[in-house]
Protein backbone atom coordinates (compact mmCIF):
# COMPACT_ATOMS: atom_id res chain seq x y z
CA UNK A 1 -181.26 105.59 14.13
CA UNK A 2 -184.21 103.49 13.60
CA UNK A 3 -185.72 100.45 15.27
CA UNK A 4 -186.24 97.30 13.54
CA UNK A 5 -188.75 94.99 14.18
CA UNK A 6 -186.94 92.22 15.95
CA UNK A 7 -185.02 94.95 18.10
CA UNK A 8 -187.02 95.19 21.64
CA UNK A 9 -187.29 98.75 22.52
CA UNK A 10 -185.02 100.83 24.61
CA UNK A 11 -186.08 101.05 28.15
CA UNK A 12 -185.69 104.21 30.02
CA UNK A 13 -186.26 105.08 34.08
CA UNK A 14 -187.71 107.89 35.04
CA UNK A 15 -187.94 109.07 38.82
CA UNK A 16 -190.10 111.11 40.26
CA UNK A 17 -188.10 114.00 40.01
CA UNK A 18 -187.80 113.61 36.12
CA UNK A 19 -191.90 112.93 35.72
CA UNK A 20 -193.65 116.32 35.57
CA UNK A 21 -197.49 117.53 34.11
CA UNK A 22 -195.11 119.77 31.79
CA UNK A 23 -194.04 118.06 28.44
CA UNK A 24 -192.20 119.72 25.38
CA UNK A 25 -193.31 118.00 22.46
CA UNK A 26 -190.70 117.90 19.27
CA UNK A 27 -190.57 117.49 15.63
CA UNK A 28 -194.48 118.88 15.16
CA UNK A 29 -194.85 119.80 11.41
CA UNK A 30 -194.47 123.23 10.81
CA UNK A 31 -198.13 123.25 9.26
CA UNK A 32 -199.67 125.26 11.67
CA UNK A 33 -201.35 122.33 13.32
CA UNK A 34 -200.99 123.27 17.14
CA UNK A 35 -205.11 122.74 17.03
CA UNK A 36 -204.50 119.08 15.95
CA UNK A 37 -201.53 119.01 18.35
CA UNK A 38 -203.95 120.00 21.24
CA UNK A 39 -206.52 117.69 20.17
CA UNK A 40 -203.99 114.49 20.48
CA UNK A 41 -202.95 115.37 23.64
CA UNK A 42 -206.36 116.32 24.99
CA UNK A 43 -207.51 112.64 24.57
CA UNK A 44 -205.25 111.54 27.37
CA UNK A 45 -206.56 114.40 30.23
CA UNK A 46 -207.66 117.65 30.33
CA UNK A 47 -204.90 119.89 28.95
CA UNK A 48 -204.61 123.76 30.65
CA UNK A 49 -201.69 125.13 28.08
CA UNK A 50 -200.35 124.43 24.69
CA UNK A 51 -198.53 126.80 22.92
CA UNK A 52 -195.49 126.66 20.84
CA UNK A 53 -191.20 127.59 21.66
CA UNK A 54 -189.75 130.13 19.18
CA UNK A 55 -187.11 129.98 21.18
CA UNK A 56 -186.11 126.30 21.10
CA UNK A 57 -183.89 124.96 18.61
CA UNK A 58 -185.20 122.53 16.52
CA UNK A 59 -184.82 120.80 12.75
CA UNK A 60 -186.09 122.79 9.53
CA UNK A 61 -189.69 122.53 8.97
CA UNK A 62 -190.71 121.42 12.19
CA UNK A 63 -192.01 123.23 15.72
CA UNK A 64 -191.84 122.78 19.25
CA UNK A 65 -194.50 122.65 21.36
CA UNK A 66 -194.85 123.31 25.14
CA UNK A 67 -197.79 121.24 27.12
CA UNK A 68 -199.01 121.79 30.40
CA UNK A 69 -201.75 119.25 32.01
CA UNK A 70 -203.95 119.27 35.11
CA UNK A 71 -202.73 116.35 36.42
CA UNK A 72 -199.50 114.58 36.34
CA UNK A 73 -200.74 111.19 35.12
CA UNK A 74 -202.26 112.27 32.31
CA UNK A 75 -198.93 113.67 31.07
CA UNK A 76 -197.59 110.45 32.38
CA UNK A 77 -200.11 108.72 30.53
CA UNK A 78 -200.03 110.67 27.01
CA UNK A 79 -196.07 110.58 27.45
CA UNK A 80 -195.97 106.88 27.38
CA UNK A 81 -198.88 106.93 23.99
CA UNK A 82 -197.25 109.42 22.43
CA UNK A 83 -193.47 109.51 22.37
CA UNK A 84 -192.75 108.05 19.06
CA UNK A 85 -196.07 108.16 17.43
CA UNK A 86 -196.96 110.12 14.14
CA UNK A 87 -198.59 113.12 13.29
CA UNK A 88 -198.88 114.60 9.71
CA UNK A 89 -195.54 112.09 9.02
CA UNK A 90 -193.55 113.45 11.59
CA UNK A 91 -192.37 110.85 14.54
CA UNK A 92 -193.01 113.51 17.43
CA UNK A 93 -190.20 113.72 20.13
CA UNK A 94 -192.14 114.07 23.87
CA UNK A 95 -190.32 114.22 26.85
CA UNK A 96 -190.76 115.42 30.28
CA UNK A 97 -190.08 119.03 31.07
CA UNK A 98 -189.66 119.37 35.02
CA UNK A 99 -187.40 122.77 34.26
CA UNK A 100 -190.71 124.23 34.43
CA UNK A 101 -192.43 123.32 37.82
CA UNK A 102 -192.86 125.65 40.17
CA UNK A 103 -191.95 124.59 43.85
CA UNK A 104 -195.81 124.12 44.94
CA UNK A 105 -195.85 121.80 41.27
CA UNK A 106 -193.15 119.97 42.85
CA UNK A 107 -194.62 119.90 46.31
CA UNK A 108 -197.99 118.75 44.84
CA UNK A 109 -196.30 115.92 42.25
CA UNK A 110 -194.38 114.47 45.84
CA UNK A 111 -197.79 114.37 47.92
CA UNK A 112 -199.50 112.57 45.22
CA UNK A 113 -196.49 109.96 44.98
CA UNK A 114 -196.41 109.50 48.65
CA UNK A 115 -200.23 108.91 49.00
CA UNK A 116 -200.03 106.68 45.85
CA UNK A 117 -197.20 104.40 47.40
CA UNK A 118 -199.12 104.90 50.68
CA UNK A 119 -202.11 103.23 49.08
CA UNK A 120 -200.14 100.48 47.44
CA UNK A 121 -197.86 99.09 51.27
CA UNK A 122 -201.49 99.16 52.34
CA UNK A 123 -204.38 97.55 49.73
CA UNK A 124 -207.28 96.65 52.65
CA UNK A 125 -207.39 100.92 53.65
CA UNK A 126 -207.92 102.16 49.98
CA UNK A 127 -210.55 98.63 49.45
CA UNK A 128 -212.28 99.95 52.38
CA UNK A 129 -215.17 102.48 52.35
CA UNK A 130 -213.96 105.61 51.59
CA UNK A 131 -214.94 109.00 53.82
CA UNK A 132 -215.69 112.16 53.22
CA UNK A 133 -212.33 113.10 53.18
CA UNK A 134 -209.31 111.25 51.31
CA UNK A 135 -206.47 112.60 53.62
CA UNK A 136 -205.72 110.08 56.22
CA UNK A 137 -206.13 111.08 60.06
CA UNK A 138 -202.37 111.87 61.15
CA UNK A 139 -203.73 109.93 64.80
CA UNK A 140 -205.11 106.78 62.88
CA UNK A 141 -201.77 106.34 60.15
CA UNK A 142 -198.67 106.70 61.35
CA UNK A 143 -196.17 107.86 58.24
CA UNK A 144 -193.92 105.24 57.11
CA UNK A 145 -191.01 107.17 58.44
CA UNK A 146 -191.74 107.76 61.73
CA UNK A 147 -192.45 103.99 61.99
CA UNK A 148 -189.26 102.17 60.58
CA UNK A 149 -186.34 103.33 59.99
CA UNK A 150 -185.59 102.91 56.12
CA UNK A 151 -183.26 99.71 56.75
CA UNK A 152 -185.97 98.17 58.97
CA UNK A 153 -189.05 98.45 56.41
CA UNK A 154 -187.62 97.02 53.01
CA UNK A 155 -185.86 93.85 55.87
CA UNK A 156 -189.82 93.74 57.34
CA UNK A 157 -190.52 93.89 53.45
CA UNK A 158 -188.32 91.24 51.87
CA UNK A 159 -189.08 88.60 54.83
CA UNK A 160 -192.99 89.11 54.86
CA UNK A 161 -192.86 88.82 50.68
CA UNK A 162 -190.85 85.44 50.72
């Protein structure tokens, strides 16, 4: 059903677990424009696979597509551009496909997360000079974890924030 203009947009959530660097991109023209599709989505990050599903079901006249990029916040990144916009007068459909991750995708996508919150709980270390290597010295940074317990660390959170 369409938007109108006064309407704010619908808001969605999406965890972790539902982000992936695998998108399937819906309602693409049936024009044979997978080159143009490739394009769009190779302005956001460098793109490793685009190809189309035969197999998916989808509306008369229209494709889907099946993206794979390097890194998970470009797809993040061209998910949150593109859902919604047009190409060739089609409003294309893109949404996350984690269906397709492979467990050392997965184990990758969680690493990155953890060093990203990592970075945030602790803005003087990623200020800092940085060293030859960006994988903090087990010895020098204790994980979170191991350090509070989970009730302990959002109590030490919400009293040092107040």
């Amino acid at each position: 059903m369409p938007r109108y203009k006064d309407e704010p947009p619908a808001v969605r959530v999406y965890t972790v677990c539902d982000e992936s660097k695998y998108l399937i991109v819906r309602n693409v023209p049936s024009l044979g424009c997978g080159d143009e599709l490739l394009k769009l989505f190779s302005t956001y990050g460098q793109v490793a696979e685009c190809k189309p599903m035969d197999d998916e079901d989808c509306e008369p006249y229209t494709d889907v597509y099946w993206i794979k990029f390097h890194q998970i916040n470009n797809a993040r990144f061209a998910k949150r551009k593109l859902d919604e916009s047009v190409l060739l007068g089609n409003r294309l459909q893109v949404s996350y496909a984690p269906q397709y991750e492979s467990l050392s995708d997965t184990k990758e996508k969680l690493e990155v997360r953890r060093k990203e919150v990592l970075a945030r709980l602790n803005p003087k270390r990623s200020k800092g000079p940085s060293d030859s290597s960006s994988e903090p010295s087990s010895a020098s940074t204790p994980l979170l974890r191991d350090t509070y317990p989970p009730s302990s660390l959002a109590q030490r959170y919400s009293y040092e924030h107040l």
